[in-house]
N, C-alpha and C. Protein backbone atom coordinates (compact mmCIF):
# COMPACT_ATOMS: atom_id res chain seq x y z
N UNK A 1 31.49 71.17 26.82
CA UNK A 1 30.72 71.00 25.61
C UNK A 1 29.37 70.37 25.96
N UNK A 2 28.52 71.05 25.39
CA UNK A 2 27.02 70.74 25.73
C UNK A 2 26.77 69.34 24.57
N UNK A 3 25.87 68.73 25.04
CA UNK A 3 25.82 67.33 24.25
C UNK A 3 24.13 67.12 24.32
N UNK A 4 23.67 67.53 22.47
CA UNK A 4 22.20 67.65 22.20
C UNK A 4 22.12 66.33 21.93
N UNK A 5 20.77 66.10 22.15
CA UNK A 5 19.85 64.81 22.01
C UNK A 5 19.17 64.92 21.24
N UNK A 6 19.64 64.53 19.67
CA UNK A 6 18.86 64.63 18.26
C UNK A 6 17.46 63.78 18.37
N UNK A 7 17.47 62.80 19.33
CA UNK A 7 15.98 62.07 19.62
C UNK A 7 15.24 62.83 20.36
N UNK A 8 15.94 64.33 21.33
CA UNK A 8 14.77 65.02 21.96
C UNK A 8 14.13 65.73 21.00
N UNK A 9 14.81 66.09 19.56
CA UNK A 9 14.11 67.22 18.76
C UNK A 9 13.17 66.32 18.45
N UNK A 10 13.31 65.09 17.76
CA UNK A 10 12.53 64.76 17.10
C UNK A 10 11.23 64.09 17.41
N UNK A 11 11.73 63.64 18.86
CA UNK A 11 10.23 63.44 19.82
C UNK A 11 9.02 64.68 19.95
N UNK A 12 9.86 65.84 20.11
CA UNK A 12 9.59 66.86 20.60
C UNK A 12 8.31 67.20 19.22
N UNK A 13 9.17 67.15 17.88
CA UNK A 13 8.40 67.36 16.94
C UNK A 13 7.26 66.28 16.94
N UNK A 14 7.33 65.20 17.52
CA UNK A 14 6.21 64.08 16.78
C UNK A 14 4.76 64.57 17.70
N UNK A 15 5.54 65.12 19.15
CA UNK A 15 4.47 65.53 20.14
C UNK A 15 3.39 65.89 19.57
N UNK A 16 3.71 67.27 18.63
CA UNK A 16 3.28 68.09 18.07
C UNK A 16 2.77 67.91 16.74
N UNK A 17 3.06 66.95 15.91
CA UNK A 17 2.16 66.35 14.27
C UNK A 17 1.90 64.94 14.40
N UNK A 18 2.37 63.89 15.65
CA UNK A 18 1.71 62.75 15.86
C UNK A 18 0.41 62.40 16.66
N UNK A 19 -0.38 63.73 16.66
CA UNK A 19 -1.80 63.29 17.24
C UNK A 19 -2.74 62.96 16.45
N UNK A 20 -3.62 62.03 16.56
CA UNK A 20 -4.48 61.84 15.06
C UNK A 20 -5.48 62.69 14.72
N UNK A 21 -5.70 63.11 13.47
CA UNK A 21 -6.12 64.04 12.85
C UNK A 21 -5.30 65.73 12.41
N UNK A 22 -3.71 65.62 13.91
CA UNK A 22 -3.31 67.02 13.14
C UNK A 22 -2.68 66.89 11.80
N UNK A 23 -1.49 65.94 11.39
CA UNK A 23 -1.52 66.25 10.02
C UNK A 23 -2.24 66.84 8.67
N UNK A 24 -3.45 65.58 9.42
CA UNK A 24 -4.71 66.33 8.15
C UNK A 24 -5.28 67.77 7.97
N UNK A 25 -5.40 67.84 9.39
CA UNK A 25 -5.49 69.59 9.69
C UNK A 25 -4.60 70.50 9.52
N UNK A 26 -3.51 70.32 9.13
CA UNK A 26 -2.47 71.12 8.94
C UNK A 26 -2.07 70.91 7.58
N UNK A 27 -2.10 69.61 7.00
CA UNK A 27 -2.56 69.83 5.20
C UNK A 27 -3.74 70.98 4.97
N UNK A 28 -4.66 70.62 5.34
CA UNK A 28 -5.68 71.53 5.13
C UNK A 28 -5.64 72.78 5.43
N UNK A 29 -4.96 73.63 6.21
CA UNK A 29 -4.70 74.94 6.87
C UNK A 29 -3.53 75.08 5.86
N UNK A 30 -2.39 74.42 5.13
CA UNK A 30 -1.71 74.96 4.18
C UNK A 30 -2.10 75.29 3.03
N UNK A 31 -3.45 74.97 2.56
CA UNK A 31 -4.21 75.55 1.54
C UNK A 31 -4.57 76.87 1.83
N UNK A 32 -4.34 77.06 2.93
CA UNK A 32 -4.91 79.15 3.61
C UNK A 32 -6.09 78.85 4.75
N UNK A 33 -6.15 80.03 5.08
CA UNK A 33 -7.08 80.01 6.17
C UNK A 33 -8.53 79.47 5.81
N UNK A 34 -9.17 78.65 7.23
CA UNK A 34 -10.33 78.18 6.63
C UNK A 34 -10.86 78.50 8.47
N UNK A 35 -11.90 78.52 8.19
CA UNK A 35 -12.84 78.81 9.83
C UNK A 35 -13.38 77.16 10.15
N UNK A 36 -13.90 77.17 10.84
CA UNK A 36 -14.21 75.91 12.00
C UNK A 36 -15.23 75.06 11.04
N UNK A 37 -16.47 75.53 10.54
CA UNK A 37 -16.95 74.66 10.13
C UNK A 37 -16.20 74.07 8.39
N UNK A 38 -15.91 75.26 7.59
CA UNK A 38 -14.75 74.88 6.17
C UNK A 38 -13.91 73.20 6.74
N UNK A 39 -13.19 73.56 8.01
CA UNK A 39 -12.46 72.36 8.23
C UNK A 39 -12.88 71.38 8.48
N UNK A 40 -14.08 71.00 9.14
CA UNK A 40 -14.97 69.93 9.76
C UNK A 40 -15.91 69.03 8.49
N UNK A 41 -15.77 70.11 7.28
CA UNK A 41 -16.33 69.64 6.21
C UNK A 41 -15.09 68.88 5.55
N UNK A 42 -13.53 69.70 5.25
CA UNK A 42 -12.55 68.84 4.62
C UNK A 42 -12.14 67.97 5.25
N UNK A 43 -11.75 67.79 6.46
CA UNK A 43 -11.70 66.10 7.30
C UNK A 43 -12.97 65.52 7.65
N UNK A 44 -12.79 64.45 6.50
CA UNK A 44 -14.30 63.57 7.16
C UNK A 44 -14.20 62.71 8.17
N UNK A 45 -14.50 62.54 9.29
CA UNK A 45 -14.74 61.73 9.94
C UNK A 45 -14.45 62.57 11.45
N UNK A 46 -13.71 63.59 11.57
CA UNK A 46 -13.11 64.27 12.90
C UNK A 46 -14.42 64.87 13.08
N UNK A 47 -14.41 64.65 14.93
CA UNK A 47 -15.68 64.95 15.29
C UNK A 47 -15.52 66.74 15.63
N UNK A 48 -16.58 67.03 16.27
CA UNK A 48 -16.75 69.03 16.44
C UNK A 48 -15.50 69.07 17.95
N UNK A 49 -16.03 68.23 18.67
CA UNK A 49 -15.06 67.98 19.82
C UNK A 49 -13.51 68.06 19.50
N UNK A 50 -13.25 66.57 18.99
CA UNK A 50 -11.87 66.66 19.10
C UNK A 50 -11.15 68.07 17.63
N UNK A 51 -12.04 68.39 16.43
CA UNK A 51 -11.18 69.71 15.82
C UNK A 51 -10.94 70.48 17.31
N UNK A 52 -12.00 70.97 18.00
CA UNK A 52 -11.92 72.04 18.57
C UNK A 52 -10.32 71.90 19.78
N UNK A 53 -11.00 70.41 19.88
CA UNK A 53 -9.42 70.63 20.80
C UNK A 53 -7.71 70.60 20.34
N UNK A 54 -8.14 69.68 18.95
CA UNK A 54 -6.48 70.02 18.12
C UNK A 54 -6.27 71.44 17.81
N UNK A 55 -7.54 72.07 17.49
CA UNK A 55 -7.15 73.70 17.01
C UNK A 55 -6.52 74.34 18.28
N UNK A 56 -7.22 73.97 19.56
CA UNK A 56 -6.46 75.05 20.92
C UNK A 56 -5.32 74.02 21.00
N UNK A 57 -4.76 73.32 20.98
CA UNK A 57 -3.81 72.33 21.57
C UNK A 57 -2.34 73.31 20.34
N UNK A 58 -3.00 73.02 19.26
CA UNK A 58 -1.91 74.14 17.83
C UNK A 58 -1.77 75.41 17.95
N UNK A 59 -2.96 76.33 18.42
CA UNK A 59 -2.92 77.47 18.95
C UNK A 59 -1.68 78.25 20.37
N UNK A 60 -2.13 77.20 21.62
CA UNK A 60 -1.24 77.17 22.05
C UNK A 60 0.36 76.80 21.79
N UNK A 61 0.61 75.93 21.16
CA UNK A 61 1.91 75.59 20.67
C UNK A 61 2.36 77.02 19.66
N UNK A 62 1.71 77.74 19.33
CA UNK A 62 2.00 78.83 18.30
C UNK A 62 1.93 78.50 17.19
N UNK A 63 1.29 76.84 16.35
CA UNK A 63 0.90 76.68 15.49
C UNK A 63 0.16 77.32 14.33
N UNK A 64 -0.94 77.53 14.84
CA UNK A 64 -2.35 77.71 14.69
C UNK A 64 -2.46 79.17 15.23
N UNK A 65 -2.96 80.15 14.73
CA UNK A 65 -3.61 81.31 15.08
C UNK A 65 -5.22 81.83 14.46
N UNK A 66 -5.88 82.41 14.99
CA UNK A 66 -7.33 82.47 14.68
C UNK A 66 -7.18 84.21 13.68
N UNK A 67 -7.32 84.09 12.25
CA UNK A 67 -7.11 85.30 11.31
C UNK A 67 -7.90 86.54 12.39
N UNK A 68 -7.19 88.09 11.75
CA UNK A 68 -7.66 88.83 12.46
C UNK A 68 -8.55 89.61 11.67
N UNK A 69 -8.69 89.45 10.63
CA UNK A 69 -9.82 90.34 9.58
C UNK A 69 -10.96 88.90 9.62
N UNK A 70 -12.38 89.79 10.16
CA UNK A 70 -13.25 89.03 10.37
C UNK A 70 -13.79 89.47 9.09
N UNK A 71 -14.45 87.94 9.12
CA UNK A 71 -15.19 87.39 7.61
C UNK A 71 -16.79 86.69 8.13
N UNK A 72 -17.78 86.88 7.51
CA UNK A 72 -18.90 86.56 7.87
C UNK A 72 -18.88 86.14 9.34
N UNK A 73 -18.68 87.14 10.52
CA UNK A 73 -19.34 86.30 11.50
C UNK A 73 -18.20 85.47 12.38
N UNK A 74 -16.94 85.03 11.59
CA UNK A 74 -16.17 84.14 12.38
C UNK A 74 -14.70 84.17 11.55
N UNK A 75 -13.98 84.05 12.90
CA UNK A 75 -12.53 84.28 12.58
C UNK A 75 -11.67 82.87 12.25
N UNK A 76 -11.44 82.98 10.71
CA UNK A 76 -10.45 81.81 10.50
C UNK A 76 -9.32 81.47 11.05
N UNK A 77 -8.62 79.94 11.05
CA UNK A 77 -7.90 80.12 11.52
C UNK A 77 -6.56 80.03 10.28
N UNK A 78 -5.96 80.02 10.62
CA UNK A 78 -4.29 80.34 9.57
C UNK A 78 -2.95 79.66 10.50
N UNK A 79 -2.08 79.14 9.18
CA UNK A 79 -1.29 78.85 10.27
C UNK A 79 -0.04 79.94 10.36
N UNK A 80 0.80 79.87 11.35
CA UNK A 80 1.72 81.05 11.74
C UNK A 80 3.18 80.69 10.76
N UNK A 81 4.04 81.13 11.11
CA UNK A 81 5.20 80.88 10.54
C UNK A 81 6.19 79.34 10.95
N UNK A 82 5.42 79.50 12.51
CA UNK A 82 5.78 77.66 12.42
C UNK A 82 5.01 76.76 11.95
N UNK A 83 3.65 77.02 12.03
CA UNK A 83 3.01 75.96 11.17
C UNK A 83 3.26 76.06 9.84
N UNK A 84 3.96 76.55 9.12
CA UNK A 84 4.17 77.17 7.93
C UNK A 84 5.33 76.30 7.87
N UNK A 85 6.36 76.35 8.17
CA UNK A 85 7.89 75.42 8.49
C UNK A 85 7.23 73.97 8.72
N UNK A 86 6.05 73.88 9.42
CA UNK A 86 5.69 71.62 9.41
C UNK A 86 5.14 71.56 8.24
N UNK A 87 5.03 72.30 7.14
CA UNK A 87 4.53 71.58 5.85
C UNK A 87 5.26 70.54 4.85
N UNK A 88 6.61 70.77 5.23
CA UNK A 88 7.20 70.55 3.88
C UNK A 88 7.33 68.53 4.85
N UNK A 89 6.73 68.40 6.02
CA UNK A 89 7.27 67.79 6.72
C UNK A 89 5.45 66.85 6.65
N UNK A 90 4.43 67.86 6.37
CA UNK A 90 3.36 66.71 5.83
C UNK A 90 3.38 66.16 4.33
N UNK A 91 3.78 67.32 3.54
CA UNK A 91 4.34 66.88 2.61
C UNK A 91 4.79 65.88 2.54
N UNK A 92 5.81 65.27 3.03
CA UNK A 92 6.90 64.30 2.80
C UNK A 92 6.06 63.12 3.28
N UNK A 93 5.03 63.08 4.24
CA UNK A 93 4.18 61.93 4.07
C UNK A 93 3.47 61.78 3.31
N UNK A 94 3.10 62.50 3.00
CA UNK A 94 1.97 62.71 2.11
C UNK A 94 2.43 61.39 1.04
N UNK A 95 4.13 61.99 0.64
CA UNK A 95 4.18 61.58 -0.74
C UNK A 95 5.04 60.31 -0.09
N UNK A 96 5.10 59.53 0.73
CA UNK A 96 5.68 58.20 1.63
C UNK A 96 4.22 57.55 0.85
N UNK A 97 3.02 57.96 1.87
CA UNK A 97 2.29 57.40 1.79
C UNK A 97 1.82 56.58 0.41
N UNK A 98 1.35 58.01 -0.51
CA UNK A 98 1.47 57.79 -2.21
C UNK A 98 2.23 56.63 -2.58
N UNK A 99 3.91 56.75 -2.48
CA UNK A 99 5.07 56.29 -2.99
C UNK A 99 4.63 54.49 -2.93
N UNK A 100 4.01 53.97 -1.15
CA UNK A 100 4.50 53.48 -0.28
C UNK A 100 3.05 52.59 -0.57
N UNK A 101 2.21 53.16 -0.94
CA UNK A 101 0.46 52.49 -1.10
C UNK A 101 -0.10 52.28 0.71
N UNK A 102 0.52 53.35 1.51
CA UNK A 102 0.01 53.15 3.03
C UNK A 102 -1.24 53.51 2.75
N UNK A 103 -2.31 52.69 1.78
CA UNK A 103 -3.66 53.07 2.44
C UNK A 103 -4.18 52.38 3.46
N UNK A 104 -3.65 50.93 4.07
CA UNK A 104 -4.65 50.54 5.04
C UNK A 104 -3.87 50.80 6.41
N UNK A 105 -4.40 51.31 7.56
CA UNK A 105 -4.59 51.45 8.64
C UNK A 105 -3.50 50.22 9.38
N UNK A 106 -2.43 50.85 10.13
CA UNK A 106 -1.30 49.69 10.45
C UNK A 106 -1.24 49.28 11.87
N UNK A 107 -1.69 48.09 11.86
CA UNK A 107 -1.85 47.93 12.72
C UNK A 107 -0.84 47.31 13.74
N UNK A 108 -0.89 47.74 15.55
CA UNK A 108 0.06 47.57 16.49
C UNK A 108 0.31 45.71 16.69
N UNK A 109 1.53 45.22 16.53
CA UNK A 109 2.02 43.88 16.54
C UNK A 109 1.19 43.17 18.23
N UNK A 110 1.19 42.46 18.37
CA UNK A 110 0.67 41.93 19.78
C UNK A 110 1.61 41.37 20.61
């Protein structure tokens, strides 16, 4: 009998929605496809650098795919059927956060 490690899934998952800024980017990509600059306008503060590198970092994972019907000039991106499956999972912070009043920034114990 094979013996799973319910802490590898769930590490496995944080790999992948605990970097800062993907949640927000992946709220935002569940509203539908948006191209590079659309997103850089709905997260304020993420620089051109680091979107560009959460978008290939999601891309690769099979997150993130770049739409294939071009629209002015540049190909949106969309999320796939797994990024589609981590929503219900920003969701649920989303509404922690709400529930919970996590607006200030938590900071690491010393």
């Amino acid at each position: 009998m094979e013996v799973v490690d319910q802490h590898d899934h769930v590490a496995r998952t944080a790999e992948v929605i605990a970097t800062k800024w993907t949640p927000q980017l992946l709220q935002q990509l569940g509203h539908g496809p948006a191209g590079f600059c659309d997103l850089e306008r709905a997260i304020p503060g993420i620089s051109p650098r680091t979107l560009s590198a959460r978008l290939r970092t999601l891309e690769v994972a099979g997150i993130v795919q770049r739409e294939n019907v071009q629209r002015s000039g540049s190909l949106p991106y969309e999320l796939t059927a797994m990024g589609e499956a981590l929503l219900p999972i920003i969701v649920a912070m989303r509404s922690f956060g709400e529930e919970w009043q996590c607006a200030k920034p938590v900071q690491a114990a010393a």
